[in-house]
Protein backbone atom coordinates (compact mmCIF):
# COMPACT_ATOMS: atom_id res chain seq x y z
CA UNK A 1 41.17 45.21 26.54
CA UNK A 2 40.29 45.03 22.93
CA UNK A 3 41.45 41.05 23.08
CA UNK A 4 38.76 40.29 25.83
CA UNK A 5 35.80 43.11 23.53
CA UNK A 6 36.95 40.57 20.68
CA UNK A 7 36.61 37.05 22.31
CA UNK A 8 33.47 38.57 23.83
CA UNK A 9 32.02 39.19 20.48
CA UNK A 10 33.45 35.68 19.33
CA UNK A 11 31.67 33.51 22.22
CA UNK A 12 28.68 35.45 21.80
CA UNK A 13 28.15 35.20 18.23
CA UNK A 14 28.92 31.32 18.68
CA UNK A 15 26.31 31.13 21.58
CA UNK A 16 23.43 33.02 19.28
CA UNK A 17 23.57 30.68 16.33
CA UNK A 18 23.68 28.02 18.79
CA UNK A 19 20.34 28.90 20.28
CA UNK A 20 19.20 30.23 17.17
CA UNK A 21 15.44 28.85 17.07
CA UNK A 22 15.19 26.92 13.33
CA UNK A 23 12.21 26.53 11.50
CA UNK A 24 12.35 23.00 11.58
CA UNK A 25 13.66 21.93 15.02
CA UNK A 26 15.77 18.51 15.37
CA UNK A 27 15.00 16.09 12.96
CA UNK A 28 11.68 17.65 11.69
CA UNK A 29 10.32 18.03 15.53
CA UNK A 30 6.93 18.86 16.83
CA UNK A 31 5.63 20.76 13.54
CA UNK A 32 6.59 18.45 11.36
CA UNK A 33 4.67 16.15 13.15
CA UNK A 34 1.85 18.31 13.14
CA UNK A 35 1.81 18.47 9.28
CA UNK A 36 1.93 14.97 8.71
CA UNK A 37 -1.09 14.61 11.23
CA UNK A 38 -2.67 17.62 9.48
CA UNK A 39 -2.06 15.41 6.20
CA UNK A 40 -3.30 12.22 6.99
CA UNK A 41 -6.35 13.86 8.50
CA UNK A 42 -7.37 15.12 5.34
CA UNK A 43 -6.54 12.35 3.83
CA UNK A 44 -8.45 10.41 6.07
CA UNK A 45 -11.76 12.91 5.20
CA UNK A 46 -11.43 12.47 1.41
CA UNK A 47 -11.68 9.25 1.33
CA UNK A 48 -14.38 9.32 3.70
CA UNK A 49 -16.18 11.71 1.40
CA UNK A 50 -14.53 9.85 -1.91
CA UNK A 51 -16.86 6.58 -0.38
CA UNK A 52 -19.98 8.42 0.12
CA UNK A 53 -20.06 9.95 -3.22
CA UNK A 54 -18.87 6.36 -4.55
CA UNK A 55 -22.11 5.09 -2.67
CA UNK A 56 -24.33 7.41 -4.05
CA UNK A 57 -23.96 7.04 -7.09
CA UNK A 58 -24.03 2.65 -6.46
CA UNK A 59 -20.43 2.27 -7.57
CA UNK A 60 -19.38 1.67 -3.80
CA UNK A 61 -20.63 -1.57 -1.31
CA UNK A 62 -22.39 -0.84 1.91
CA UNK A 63 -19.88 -2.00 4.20
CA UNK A 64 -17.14 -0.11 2.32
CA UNK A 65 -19.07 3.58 3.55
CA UNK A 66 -19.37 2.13 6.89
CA UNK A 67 -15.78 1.35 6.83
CA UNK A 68 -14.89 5.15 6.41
CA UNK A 69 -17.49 6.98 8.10
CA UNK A 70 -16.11 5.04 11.28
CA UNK A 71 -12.72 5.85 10.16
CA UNK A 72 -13.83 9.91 9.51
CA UNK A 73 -15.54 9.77 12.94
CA UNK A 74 -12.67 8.32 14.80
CA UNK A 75 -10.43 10.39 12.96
CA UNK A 76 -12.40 13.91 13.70
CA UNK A 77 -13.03 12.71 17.34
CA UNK A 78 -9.17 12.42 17.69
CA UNK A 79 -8.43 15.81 16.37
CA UNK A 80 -11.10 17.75 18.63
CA UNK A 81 -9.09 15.70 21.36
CA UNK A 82 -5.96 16.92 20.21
CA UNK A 83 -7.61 20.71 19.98
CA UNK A 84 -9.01 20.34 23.30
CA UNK A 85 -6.03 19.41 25.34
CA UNK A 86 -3.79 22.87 23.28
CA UNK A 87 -6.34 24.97 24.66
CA UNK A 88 -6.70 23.53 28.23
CA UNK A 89 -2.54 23.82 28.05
CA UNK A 90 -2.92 27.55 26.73
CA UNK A 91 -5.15 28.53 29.45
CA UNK A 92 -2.97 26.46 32.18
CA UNK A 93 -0.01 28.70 30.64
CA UNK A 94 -2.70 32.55 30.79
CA UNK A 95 -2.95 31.17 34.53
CA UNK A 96 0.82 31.13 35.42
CA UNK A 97 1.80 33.95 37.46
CA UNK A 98 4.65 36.05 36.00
């Protein structure tokens, strides 16, 4: 009896580091995706705002502002997408019977 309590333990403790959640996922995953999104977003806005100032002040061309207030719009329009569809999929998930 003890042999089959021990393998037991053995199998389980293999099985719960197996499913063990990690921080990272495979190979970076979803949220390391979602950083480097995160990142070149706000990468994307400084520079946008880096051009305006630039402009301003008459150190930056015309077209060069037009250049990345298209690229800030686009870029916000894409995020409020992305933000949209996570909370349609949140709700869709409230609305799922248990």
């Amino acid at each position: 009896m003890e042999l089959n309590t021990s393998l037991a333990g053995q199998i389980y403790a293999k099985a719960r580091t197996a499913a063990a959640p990690s921080p990272q996922g495979e190979a970076g995953g979803m949220g390391a995706t979602f950083v480097k999104l995160s990142e070149t977003f706000a990468q994307t806005l400084a520079s946008g705002e880096a051009t305006a100032k630039a402009a301003m002040t008459g150190d930056a061309d015309p077209h060069a502002l037009v250049q990345a207030l298209a690229s800030t719009e686009s870029a916000v329009q894409t995020v409020a997408t992305v933000r949209d569809k996570v909370v349609e999929a949140y709700q869709e998930i409230l609305r799922m019977p248990v």
